[in-house]
C-alpha atoms as a PDB file:
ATOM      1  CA  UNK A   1      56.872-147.738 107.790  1.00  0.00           C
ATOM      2  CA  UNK A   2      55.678-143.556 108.340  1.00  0.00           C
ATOM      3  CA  UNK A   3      57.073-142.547 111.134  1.00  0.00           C
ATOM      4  CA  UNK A   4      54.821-139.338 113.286  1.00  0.00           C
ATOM      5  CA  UNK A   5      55.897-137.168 115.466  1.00  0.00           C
ATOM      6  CA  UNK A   6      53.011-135.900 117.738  1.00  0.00           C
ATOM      7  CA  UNK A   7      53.582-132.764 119.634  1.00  0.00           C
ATOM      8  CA  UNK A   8      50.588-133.014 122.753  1.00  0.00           C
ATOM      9  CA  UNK A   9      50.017-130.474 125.840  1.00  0.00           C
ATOM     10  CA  UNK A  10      46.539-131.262 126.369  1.00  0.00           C
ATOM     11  CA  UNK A  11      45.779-135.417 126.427  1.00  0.00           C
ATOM     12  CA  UNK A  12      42.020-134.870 125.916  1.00  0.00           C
ATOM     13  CA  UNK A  13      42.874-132.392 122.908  1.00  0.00           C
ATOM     14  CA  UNK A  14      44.936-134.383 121.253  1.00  0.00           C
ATOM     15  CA  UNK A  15      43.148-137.500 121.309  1.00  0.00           C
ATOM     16  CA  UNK A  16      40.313-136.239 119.640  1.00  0.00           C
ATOM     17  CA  UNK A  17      42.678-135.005 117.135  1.00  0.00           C
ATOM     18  CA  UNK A  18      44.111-138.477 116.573  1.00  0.00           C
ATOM     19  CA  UNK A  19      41.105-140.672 116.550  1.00  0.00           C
ATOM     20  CA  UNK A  20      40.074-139.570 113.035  1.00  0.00           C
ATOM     21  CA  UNK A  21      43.573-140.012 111.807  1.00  0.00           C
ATOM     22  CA  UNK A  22      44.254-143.356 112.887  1.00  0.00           C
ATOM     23  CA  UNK A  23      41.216-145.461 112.114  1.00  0.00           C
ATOM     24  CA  UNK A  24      42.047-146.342 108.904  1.00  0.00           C
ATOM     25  CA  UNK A  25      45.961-146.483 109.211  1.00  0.00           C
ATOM     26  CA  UNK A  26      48.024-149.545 108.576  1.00  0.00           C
ATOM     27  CA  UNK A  27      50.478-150.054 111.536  1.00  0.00           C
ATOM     28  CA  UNK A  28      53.174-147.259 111.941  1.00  0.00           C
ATOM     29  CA  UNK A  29      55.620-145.937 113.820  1.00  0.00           C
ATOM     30  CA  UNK A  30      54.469-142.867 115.978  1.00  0.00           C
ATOM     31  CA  UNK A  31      56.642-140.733 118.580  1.00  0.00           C
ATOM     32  CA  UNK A  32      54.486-138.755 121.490  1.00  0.00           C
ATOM     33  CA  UNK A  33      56.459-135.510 122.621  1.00  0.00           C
ATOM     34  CA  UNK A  34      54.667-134.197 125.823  1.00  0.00           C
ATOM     35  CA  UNK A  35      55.211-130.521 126.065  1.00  0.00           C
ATOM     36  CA  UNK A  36      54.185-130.164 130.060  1.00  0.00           C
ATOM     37  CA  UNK A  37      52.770-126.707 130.926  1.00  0.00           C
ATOM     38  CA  UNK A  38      55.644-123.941 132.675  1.00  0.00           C
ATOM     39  CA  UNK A  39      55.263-124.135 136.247  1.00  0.00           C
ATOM     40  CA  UNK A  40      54.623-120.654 137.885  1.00  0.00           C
ATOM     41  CA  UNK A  41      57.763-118.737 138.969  1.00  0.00           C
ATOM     42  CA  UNK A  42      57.114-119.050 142.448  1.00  0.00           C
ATOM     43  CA  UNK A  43      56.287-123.033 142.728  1.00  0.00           C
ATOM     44  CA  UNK A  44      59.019-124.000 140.067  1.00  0.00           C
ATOM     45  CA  UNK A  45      61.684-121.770 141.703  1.00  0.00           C
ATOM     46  CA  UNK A  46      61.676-123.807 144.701  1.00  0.00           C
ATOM     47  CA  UNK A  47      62.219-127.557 142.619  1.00  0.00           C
ATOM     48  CA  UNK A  48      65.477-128.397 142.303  1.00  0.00           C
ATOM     49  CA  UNK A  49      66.430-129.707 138.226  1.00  0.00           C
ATOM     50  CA  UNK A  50      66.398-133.359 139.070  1.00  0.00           C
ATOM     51  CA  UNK A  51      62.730-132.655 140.646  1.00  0.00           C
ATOM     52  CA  UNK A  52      62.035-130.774 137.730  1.00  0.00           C
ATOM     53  CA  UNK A  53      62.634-133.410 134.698  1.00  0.00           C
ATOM     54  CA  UNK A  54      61.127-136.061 137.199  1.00  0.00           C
ATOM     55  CA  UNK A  55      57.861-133.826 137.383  1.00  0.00           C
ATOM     56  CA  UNK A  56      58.009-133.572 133.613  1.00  0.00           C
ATOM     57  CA  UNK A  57      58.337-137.114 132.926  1.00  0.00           C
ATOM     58  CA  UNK A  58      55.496-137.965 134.977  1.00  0.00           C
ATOM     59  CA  UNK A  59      53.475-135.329 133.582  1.00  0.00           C
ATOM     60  CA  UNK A  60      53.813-136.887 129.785  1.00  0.00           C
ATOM     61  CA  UNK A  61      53.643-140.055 130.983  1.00  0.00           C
ATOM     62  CA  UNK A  62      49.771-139.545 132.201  1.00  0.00           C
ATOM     63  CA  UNK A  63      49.226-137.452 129.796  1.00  0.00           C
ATOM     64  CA  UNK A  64      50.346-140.012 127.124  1.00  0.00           C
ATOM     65  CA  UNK A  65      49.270-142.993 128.429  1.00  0.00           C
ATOM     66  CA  UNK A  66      45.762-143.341 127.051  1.00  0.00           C
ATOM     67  CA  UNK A  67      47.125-142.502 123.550  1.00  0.00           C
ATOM     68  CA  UNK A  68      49.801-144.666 123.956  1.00  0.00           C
ATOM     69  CA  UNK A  69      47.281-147.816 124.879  1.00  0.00           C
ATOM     70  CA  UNK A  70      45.388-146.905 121.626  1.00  0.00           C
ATOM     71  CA  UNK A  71      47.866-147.047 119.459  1.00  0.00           C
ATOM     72  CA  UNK A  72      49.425-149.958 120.958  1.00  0.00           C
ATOM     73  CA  UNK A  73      45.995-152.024 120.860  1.00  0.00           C
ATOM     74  CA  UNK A  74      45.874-151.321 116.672  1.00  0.00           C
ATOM     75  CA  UNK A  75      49.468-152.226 116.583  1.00  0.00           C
ATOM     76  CA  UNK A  76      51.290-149.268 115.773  1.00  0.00           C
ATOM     77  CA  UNK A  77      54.795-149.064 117.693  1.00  0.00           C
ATOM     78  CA  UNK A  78      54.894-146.166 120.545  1.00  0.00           C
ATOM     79  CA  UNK A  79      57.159-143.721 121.675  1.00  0.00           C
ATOM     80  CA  UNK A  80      57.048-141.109 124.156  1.00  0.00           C
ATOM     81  CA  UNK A  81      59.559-138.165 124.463  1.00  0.00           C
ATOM     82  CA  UNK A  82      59.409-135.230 127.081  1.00  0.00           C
ATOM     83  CA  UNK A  83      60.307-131.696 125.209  1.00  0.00           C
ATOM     84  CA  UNK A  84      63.187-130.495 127.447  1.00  0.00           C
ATOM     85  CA  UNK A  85      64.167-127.504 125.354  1.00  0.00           C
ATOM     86  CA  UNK A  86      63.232-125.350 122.738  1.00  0.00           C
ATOM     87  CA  UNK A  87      60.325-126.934 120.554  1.00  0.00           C
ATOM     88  CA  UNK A  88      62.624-125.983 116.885  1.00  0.00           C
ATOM     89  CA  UNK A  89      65.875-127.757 118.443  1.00  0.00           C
ATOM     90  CA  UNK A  90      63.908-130.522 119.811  1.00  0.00           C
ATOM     91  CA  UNK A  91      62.289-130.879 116.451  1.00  0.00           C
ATOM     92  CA  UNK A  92      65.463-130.825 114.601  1.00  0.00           C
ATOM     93  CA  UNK A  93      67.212-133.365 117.159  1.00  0.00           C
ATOM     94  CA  UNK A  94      64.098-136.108 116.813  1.00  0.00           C
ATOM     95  CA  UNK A  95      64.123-135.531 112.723  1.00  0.00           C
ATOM     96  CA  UNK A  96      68.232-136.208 112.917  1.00  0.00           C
ATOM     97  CA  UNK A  97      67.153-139.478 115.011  1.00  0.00           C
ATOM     98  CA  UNK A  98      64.386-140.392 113.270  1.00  0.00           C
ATOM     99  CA  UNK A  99      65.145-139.139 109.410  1.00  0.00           C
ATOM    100  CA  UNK A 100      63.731-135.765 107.566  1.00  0.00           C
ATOM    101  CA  UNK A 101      60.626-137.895 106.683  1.00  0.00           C
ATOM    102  CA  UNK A 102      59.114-138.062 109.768  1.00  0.00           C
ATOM    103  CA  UNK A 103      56.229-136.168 109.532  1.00  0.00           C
ATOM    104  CA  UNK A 104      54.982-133.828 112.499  1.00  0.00           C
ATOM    105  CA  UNK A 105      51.119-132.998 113.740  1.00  0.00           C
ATOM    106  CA  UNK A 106      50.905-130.372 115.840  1.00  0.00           C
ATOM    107  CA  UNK A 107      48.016-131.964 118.334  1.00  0.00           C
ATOM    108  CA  UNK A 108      48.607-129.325 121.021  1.00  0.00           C
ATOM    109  CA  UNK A 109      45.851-127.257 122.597  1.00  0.00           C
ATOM    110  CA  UNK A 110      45.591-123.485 122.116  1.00  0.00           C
ATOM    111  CA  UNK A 111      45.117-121.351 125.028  1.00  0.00           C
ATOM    112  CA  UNK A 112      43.629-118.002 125.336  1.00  0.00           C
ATOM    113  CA  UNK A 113      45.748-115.317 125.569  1.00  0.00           C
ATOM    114  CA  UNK A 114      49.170-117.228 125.106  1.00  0.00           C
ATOM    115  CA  UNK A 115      51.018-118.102 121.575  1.00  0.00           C
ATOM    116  CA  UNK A 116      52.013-121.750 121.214  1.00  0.00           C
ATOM    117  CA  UNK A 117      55.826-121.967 120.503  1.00  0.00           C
ATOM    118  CA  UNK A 118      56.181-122.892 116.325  1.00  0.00           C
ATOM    119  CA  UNK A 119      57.392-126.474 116.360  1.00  0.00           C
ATOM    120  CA  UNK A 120      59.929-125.607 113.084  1.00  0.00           C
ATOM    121  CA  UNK A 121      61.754-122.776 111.418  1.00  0.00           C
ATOM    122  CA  UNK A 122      58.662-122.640 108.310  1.00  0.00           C
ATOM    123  CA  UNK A 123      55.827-122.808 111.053  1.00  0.00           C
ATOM    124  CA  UNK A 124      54.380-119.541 110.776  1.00  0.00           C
ATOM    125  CA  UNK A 125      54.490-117.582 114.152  1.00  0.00           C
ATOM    126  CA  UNK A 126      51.286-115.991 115.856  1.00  0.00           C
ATOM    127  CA  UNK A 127      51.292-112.497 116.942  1.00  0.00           C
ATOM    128  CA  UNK A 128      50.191-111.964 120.254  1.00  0.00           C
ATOM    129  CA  UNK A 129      49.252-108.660 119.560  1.00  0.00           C
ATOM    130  CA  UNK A 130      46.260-109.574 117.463  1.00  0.00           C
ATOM    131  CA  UNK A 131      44.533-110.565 120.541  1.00  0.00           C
ATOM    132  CA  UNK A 132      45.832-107.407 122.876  1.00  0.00           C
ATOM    133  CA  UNK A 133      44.476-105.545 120.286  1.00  0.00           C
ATOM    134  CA  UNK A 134      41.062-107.183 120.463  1.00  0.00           C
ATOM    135  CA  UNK A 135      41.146-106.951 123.952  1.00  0.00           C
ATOM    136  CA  UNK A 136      41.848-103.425 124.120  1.00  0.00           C
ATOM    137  CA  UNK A 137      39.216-102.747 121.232  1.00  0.00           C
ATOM    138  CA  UNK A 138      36.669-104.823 123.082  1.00  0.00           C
ATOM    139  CA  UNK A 139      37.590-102.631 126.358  1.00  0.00           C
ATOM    140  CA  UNK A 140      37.307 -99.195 124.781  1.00  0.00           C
ATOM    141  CA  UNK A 141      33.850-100.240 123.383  1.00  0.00           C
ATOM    142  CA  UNK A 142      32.278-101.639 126.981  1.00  0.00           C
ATOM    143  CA  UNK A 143      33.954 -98.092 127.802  1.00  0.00           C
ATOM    144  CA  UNK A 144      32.462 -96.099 125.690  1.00  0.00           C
ATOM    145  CA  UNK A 145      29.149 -97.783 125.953  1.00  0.00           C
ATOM    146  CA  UNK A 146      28.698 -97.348 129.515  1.00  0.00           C
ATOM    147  CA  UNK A 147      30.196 -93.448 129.226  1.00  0.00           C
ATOM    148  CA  UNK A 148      26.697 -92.975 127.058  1.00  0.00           C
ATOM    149  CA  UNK A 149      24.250 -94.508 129.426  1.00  0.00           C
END
């Protein structure tokens, strides 16, 4: 039995993702990591740690659930983990539980302006200054456009 791994921050996202994958898959053994969204320094500096991981693990539980009833109804066996630290440690913790041949998808959404954390040491890293670049390009254009008119 295959065992995934399935990194998700955005339930929608990710169930698209999947949908294709799993039609024609014999019954497996998948493992949902929710990756909840940082809470703003203000609002998460006044939740205490217990508050915290509660707030997490209700976050990837409704985030989760849908896939988890879909998987479930085609007979696969579910799992759902919350990401509590780094992405590469919690990576390499799961694959020590689970065995090196687990295999990962990366199903979470990318957002503008941000740089997802790499899920393993070979994942190759984005540069955030590709798009501070563009911006700045884009800027200097719209600057020098209206300068001329």
């Amino acid at each position: 039995m295959d065992t995934f791994i399935i990194f998700i921050n955005d339930a929608d996202f990710a169930q698209r993702q999947l949908l294709a994958f799993i039609e024609a898959r014999p019954p497996e053994r998948w493992v949902l990591v929710g990756c909840p969204p940082r809470l703003p320094r203000h609002s998460g500096r006044f939740l205490s740690q217990p508050a915290l991981k509660r707030w997490r693990a209700d976050w990837t539980r409704e985030a989760t659930q849908e896939i988890v009833e879909l998987l479930s109804a085609r007979g696969h066996e579910v799992s759902t983990r919350v990401a509590h630290t780094p992405l590469i440690a919690f990576t390499r913790q799961l694959r020590g539980e689970l065995g090196q041949s687990a295999r990962l998808l990366d199903a979470r959404r990318p957002r503008t302006g941000t740089t997802l954390e790499p899920i393993t040491q070979e994942q190759p890293g984005e540069r955030g200054d590709a798009w501070s670049a563009t911006g700045g390009a884009i800027a200097l254009g719209a600057l020098i456009t209206t300068a001329s008119e």
